[in-house]
PDB file of N, CA and C in Angstrom:
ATOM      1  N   UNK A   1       7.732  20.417  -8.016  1.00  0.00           N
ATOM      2  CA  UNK A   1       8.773  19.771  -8.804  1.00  0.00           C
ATOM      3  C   UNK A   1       9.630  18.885  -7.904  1.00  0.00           C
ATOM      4  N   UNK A   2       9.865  17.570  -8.472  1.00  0.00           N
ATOM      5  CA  UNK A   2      10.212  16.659  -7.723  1.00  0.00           C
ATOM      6  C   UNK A   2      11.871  16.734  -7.217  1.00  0.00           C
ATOM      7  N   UNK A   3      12.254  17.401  -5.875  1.00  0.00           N
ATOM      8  CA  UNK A   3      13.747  17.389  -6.123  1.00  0.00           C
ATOM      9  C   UNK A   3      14.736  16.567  -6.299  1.00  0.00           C
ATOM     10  N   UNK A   4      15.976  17.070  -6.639  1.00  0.00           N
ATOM     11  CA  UNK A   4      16.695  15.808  -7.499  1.00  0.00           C
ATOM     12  C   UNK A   4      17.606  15.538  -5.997  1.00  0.00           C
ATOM     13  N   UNK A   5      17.857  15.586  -4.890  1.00  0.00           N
ATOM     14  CA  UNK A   5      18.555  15.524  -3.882  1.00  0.00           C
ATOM     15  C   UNK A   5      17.788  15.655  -2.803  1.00  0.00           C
ATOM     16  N   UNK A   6      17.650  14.802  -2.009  1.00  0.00           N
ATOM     17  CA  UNK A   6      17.277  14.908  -0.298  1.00  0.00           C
ATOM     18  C   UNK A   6      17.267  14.502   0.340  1.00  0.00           C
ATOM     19  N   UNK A   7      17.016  15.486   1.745  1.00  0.00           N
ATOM     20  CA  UNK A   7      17.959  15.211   3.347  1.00  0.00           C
ATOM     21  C   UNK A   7      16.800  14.274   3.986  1.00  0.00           C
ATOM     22  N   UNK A   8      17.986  13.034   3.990  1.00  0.00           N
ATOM     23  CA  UNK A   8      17.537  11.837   5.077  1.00  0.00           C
ATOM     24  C   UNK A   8      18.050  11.235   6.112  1.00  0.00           C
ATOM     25  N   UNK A   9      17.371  10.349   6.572  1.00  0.00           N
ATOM     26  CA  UNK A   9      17.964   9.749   7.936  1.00  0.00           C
ATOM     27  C   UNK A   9      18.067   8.626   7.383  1.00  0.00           C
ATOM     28  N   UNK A  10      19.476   7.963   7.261  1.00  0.00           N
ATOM     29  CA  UNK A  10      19.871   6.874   7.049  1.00  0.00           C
ATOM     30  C   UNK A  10      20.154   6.197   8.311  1.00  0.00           C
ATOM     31  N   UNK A  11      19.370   4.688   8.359  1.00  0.00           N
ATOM     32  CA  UNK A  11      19.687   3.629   9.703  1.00  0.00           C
ATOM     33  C   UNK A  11      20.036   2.717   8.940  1.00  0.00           C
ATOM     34  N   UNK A  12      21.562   2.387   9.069  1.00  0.00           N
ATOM     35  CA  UNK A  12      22.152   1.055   8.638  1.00  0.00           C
ATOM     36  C   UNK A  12      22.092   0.016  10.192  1.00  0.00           C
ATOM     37  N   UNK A  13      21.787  -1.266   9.554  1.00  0.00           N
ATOM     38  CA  UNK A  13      21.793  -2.222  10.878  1.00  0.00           C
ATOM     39  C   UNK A  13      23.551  -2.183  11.480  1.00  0.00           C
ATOM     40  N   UNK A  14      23.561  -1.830  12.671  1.00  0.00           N
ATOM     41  CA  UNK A  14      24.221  -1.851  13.827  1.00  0.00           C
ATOM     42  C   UNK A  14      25.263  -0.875  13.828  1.00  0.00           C
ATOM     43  N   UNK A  15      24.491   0.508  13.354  1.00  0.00           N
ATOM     44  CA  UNK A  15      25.492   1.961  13.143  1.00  0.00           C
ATOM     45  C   UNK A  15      24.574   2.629  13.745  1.00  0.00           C
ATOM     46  N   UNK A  16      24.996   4.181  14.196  1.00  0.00           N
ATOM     47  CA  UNK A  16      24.037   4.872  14.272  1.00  0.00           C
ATOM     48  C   UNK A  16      23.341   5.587  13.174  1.00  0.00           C
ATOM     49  N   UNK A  17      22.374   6.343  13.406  1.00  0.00           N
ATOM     50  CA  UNK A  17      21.435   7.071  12.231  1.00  0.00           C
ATOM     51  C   UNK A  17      22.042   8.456  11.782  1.00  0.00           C
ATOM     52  N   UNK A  18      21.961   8.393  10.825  1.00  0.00           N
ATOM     53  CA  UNK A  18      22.898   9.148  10.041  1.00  0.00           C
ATOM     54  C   UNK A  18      22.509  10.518   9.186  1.00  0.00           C
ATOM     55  N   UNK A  19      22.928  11.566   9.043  1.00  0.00           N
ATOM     56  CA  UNK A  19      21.727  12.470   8.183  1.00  0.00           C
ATOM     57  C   UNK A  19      22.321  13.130   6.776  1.00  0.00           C
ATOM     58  N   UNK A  20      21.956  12.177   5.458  1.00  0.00           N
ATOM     59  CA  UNK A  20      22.891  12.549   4.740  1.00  0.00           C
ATOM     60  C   UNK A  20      21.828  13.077   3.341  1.00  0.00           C
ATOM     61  N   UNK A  21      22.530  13.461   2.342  1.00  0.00           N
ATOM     62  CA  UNK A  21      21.672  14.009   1.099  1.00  0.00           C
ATOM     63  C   UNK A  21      22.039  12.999   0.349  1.00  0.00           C
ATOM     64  N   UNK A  22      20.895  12.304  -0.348  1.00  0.00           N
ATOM     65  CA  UNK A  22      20.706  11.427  -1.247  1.00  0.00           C
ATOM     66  C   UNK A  22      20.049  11.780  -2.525  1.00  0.00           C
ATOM     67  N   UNK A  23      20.659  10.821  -3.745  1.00  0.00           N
ATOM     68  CA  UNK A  23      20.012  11.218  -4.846  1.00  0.00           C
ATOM     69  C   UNK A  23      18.137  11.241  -4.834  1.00  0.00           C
ATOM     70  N   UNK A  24      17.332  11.394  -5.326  1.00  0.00           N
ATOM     71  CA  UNK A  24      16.222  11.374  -5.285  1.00  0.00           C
ATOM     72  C   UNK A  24      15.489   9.970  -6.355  1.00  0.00           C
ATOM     73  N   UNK A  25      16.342   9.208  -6.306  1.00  0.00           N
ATOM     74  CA  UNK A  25      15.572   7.934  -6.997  1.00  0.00           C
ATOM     75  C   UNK A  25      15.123   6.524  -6.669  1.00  0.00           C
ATOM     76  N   UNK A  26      14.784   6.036  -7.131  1.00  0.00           N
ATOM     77  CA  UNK A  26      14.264   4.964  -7.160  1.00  0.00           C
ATOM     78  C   UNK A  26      15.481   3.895  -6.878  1.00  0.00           C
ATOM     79  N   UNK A  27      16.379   3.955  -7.863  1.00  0.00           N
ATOM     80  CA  UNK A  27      17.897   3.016  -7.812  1.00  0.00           C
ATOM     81  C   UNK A  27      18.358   3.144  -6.462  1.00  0.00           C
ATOM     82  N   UNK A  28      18.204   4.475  -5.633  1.00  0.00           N
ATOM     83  CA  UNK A  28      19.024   5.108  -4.601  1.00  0.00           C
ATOM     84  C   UNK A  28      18.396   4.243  -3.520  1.00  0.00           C
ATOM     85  N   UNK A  29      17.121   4.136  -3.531  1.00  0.00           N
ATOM     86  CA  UNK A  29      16.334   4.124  -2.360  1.00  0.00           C
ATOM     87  C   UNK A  29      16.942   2.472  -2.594  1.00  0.00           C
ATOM     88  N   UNK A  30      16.665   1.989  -3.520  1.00  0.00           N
ATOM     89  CA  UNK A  30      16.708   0.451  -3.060  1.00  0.00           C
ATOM     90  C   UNK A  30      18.141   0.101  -3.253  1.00  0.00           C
ATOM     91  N   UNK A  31      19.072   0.479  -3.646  1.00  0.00           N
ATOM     92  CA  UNK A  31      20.066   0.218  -3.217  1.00  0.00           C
ATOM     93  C   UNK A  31      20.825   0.052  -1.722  1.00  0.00           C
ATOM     94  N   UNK A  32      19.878   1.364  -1.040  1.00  0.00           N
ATOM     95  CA  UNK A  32      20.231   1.939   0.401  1.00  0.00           C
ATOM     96  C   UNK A  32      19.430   0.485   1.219  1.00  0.00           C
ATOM     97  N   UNK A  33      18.139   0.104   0.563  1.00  0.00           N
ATOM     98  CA  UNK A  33      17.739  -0.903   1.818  1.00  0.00           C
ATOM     99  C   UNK A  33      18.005  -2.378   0.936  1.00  0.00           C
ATOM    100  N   UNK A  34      19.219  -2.203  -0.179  1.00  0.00           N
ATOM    101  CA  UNK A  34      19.431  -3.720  -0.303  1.00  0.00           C
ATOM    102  C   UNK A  34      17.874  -4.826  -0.930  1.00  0.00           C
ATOM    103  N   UNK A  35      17.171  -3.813  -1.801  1.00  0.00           N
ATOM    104  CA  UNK A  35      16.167  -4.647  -2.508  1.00  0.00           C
ATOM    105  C   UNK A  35      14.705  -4.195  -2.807  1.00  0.00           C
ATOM    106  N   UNK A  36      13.754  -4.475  -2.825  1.00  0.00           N
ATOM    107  CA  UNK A  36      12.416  -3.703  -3.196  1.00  0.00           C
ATOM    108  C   UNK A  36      12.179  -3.042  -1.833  1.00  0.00           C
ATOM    109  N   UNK A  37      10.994  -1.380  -2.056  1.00  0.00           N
ATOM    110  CA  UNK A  37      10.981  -0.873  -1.166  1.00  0.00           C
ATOM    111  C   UNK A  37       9.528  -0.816  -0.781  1.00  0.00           C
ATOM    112  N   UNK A  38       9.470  -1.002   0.530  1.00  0.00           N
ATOM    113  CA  UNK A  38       8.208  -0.604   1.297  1.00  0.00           C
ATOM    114  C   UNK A  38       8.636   0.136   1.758  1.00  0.00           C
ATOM    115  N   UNK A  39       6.890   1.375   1.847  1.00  0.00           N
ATOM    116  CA  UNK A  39       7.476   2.449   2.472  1.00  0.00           C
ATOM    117  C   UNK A  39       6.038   2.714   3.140  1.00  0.00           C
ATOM    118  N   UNK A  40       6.258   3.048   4.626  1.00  0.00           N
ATOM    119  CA  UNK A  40       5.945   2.579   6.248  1.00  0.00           C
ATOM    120  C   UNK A  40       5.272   4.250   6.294  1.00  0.00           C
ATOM    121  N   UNK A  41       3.942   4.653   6.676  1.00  0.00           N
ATOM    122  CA  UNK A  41       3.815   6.244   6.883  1.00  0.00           C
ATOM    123  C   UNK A  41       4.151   6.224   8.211  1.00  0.00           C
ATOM    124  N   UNK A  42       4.736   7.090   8.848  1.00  0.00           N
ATOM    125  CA  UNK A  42       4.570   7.521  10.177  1.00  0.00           C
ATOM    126  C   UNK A  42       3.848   8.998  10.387  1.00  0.00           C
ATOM    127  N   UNK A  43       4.368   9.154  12.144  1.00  0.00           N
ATOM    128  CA  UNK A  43       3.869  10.330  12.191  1.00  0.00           C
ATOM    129  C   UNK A  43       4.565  11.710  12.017  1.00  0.00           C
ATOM    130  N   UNK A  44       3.946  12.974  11.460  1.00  0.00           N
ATOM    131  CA  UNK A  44       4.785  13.974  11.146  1.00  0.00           C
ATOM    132  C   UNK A  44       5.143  14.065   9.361  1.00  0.00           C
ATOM    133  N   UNK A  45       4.200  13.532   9.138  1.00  0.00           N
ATOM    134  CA  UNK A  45       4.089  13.027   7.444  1.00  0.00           C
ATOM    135  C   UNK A  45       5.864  12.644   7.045  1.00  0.00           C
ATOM    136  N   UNK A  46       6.325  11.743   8.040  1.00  0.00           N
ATOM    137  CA  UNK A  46       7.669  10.888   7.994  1.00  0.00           C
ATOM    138  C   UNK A  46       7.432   9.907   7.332  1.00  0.00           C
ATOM    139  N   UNK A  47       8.234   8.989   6.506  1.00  0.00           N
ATOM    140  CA  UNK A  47       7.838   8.119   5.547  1.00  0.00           C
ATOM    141  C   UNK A  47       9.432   6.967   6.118  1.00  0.00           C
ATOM    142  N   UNK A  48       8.592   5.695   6.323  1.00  0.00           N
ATOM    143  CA  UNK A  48      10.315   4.866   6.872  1.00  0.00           C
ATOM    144  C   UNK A  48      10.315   4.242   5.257  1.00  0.00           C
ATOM    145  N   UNK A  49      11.317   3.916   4.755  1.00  0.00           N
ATOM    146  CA  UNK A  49      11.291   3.422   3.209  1.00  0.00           C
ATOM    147  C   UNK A  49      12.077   2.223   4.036  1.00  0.00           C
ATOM    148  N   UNK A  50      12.101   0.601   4.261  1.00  0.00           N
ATOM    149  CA  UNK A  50      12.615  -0.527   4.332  1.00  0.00           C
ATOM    150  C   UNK A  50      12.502  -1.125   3.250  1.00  0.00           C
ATOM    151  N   UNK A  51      13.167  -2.624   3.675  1.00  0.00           N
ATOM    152  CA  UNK A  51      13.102  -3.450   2.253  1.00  0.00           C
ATOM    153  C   UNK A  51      11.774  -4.361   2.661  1.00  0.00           C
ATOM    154  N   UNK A  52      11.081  -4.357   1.506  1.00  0.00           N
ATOM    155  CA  UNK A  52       9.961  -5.114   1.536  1.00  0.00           C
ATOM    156  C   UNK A  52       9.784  -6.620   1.927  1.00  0.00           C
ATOM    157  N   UNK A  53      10.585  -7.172   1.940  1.00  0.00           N
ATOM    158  CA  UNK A  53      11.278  -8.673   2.147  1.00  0.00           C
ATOM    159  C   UNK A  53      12.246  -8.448   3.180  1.00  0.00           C
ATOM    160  N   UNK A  54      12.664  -8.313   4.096  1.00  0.00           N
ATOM    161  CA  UNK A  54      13.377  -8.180   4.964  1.00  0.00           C
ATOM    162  C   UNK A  54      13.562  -9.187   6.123  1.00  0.00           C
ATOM    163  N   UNK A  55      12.074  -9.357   6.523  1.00  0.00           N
ATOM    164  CA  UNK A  55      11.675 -10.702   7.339  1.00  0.00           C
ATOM    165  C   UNK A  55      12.164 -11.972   6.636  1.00  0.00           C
ATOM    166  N   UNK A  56      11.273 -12.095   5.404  1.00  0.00           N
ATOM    167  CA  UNK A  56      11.301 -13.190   4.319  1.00  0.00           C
ATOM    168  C   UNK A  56      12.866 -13.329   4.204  1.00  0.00           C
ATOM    169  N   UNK A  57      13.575 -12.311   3.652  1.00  0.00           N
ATOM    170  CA  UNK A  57      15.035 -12.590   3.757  1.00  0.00           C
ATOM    171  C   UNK A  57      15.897 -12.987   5.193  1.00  0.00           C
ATOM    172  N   UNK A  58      15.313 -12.787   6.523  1.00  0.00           N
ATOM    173  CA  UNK A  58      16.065 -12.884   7.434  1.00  0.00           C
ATOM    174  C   UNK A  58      17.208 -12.013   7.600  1.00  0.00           C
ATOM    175  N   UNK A  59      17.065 -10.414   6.668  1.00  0.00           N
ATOM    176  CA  UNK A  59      18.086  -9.643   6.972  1.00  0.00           C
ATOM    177  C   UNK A  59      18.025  -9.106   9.259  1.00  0.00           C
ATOM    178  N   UNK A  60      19.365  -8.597   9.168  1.00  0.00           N
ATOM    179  CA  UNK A  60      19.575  -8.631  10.889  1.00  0.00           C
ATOM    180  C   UNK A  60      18.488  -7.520  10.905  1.00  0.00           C
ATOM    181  N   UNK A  61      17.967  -8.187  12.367  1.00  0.00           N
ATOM    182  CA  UNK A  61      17.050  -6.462  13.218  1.00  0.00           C
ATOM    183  C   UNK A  61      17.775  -5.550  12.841  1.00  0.00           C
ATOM    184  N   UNK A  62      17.059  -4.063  12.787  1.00  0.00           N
ATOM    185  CA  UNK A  62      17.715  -2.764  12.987  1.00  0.00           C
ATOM    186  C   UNK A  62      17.325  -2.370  14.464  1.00  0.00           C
ATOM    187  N   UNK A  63      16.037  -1.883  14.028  1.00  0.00           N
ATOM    188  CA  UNK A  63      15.256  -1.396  15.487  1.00  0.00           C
ATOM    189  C   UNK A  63      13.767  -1.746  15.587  1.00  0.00           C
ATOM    190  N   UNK A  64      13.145  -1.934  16.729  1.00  0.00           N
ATOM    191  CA  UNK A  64      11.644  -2.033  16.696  1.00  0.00           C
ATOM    192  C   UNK A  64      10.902  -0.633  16.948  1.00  0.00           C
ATOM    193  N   UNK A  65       9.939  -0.965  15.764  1.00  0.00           N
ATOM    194  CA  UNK A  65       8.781  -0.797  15.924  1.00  0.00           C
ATOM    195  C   UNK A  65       7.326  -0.735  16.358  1.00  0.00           C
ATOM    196  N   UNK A  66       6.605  -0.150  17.380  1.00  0.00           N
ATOM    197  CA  UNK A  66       5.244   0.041  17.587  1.00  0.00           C
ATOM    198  C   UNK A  66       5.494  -1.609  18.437  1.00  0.00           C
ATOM    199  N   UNK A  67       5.942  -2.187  19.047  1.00  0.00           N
ATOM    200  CA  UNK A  67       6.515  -3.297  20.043  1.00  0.00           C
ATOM    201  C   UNK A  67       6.269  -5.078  19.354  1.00  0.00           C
ATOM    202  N   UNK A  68       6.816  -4.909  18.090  1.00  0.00           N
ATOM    203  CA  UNK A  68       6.588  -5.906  16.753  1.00  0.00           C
ATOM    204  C   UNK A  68       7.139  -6.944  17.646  1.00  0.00           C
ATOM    205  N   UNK A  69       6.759  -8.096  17.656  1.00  0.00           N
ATOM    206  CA  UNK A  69       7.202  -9.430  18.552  1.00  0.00           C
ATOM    207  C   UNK A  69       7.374 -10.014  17.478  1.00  0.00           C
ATOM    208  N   UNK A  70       7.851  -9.520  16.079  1.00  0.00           N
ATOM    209  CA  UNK A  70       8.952  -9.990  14.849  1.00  0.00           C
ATOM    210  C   UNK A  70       9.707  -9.707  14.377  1.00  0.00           C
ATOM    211  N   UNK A  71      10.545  -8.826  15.671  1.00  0.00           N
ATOM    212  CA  UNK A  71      12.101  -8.052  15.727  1.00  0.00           C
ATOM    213  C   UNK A  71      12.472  -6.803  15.336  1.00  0.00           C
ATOM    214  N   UNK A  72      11.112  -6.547  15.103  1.00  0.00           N
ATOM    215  CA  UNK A  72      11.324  -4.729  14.400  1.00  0.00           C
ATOM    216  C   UNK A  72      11.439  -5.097  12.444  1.00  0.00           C
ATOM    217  N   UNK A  73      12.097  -3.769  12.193  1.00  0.00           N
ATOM    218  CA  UNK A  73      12.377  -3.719  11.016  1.00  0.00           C
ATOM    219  C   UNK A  73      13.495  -4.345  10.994  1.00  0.00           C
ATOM    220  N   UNK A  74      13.846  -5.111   9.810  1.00  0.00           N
ATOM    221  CA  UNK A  74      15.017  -5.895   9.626  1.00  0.00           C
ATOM    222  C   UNK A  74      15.638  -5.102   8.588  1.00  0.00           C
ATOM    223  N   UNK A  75      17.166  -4.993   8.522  1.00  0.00           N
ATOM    224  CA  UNK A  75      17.657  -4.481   7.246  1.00  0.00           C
ATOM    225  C   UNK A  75      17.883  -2.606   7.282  1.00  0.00           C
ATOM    226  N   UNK A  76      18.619  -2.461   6.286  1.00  0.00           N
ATOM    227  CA  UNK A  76      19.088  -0.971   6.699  1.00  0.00           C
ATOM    228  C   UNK A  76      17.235  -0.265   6.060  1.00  0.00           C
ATOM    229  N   UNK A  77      17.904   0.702   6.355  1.00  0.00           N
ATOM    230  CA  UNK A  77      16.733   1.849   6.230  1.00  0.00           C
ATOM    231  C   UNK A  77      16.788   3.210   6.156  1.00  0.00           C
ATOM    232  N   UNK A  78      15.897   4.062   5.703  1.00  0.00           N
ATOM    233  CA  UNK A  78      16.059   5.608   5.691  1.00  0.00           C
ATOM    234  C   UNK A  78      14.374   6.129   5.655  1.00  0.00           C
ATOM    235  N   UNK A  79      14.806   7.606   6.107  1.00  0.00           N
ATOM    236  CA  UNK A  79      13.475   8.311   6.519  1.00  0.00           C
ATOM    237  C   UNK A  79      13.559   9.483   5.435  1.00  0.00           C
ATOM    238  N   UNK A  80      12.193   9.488   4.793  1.00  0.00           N
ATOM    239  CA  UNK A  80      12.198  11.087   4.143  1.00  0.00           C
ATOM    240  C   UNK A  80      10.692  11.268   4.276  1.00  0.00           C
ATOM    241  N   UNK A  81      10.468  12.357   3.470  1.00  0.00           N
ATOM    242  CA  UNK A  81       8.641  12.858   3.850  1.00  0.00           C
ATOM    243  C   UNK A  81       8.660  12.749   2.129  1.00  0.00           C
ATOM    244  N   UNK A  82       7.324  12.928   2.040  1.00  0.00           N
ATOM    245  CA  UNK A  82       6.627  13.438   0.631  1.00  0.00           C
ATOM    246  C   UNK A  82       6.159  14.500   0.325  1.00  0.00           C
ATOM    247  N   UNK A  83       5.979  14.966  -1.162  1.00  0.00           N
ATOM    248  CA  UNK A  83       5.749  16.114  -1.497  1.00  0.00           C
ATOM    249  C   UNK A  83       3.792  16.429  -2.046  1.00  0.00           C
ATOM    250  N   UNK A  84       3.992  17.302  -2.286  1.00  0.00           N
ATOM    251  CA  UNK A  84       2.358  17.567  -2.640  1.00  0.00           C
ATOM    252  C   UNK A  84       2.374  16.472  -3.931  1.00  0.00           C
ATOM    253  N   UNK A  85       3.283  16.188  -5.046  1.00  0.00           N
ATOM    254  CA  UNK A  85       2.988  15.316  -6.143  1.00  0.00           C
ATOM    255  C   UNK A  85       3.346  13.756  -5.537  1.00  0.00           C
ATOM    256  N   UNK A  86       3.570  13.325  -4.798  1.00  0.00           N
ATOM    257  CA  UNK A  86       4.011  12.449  -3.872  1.00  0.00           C
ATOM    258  C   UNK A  86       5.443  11.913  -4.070  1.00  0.00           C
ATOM    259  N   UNK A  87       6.207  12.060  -4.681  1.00  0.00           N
ATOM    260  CA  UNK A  87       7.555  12.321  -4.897  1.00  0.00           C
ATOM    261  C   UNK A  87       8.187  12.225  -3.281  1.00  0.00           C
ATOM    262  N   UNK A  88       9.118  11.240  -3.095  1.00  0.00           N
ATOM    263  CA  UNK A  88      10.355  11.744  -2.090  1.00  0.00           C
ATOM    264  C   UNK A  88      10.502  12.799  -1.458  1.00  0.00           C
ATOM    265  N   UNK A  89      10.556  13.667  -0.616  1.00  0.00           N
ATOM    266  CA  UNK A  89      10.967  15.232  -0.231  1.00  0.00           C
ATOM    267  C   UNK A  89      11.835  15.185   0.972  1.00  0.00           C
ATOM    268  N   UNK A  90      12.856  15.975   0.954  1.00  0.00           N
ATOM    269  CA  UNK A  90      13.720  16.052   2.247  1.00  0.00           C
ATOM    270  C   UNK A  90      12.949  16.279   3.615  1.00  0.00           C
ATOM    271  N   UNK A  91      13.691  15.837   4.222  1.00  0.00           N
ATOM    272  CA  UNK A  91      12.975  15.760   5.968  1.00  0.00           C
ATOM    273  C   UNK A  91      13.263  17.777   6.357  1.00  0.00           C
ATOM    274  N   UNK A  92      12.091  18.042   7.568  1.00  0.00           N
ATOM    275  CA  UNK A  92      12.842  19.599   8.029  1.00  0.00           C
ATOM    276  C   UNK A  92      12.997  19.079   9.454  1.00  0.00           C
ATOM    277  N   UNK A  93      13.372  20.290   9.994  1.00  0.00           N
ATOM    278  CA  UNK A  93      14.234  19.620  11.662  1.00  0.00           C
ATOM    279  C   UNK A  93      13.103  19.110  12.050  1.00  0.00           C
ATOM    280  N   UNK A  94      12.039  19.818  12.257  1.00  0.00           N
ATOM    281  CA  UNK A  94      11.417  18.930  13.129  1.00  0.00           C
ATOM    282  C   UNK A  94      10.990  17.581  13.002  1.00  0.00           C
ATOM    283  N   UNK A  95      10.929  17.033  11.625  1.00  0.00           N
ATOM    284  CA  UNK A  95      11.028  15.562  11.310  1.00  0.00           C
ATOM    285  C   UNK A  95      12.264  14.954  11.527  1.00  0.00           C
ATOM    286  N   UNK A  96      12.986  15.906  11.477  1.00  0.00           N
ATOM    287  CA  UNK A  96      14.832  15.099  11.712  1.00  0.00           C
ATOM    288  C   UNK A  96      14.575  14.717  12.886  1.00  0.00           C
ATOM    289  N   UNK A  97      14.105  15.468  13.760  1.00  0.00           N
ATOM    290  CA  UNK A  97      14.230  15.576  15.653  1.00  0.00           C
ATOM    291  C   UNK A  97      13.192  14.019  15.869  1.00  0.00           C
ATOM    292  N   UNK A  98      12.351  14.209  15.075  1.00  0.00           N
ATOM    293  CA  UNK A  98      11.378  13.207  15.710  1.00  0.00           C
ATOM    294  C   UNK A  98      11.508  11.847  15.267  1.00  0.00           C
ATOM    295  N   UNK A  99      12.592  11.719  13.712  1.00  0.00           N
ATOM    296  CA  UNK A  99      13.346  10.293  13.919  1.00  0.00           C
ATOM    297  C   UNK A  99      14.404   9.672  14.747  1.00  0.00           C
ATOM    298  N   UNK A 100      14.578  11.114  14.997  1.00  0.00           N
ATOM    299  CA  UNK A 100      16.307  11.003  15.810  1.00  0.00           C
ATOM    300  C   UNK A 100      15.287  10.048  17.519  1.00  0.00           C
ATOM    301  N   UNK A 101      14.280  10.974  17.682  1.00  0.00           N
ATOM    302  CA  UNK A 101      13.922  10.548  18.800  1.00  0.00           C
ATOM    303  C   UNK A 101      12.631   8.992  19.180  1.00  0.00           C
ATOM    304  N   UNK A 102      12.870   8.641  17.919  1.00  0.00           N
ATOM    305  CA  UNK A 102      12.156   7.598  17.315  1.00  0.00           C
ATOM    306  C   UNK A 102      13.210   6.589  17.610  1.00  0.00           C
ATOM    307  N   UNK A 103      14.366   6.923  16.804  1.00  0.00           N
ATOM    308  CA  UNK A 103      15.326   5.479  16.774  1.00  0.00           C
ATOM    309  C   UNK A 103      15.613   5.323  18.199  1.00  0.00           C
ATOM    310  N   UNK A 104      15.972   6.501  19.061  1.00  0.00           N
ATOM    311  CA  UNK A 104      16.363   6.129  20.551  1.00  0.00           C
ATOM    312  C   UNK A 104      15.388   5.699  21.412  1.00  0.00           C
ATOM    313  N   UNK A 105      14.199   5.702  21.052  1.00  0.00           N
ATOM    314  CA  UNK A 105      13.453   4.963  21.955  1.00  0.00           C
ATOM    315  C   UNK A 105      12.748   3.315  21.517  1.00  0.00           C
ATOM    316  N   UNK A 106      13.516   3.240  20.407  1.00  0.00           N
ATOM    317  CA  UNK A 106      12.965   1.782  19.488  1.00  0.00           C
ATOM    318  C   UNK A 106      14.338   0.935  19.369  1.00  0.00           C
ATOM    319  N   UNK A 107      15.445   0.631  20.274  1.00  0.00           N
ATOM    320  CA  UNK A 107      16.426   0.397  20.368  1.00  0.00           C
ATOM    321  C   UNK A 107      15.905  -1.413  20.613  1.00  0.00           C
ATOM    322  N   UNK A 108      16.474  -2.462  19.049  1.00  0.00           N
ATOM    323  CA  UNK A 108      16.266  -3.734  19.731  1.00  0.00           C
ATOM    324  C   UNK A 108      17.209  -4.093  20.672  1.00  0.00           C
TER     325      UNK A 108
END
């Protein structure tokens, strides 16, 4: 069952990353990255949700990625995992730990 609240890592461009409980929707998610969402698998079944247009828009770098020589991800952002129905699902520490240690080593 798809929960109605969950724990993410919010990266707004030029704040630090943040770990807060969010509604579980659709409105939420794209409100948070400011427009349609792509959503990026990583590792640790971590999911980066950005805005799909971000480049195209010229929103500011956040942080890079995998060593993108097109500024990283542009635009705010947040991390959650998925569920067995593929639904949103809150992050557990050890996915918290491994964005936390994601953003500090992807510093543009």
């Amino acid at each position: 069952m798809k929960e109605e609240k969950i724990k993410v890592v919010v990266k707004r461009v030029d704040e630090p990353a943040d770990l807060q409980i969010i509604p579980n929707s659709l409105g939420k998610a794209q409100l948070i990255v400011c427009g349609d969402i792509e959503i990026i698998r990583l590792e640790n079944d971590v999911l980066l949700i950005c805005n799909e247009n971000g480049k195209v828009l010229n929103m500011k770098p956040n942080f890079r990625m995998n060593r993108d020589m097109f500024m990283g991800i542009r635009g705010h952002v947040f991390f959650c995992t998925v569920d067995s129905e593929g639904a949103f699902a809150s992050l557990n520490m050890e996915q918290i730990v491994y964005v936390f240690n994601l953003l500090k080593e992807s510093k543009i």
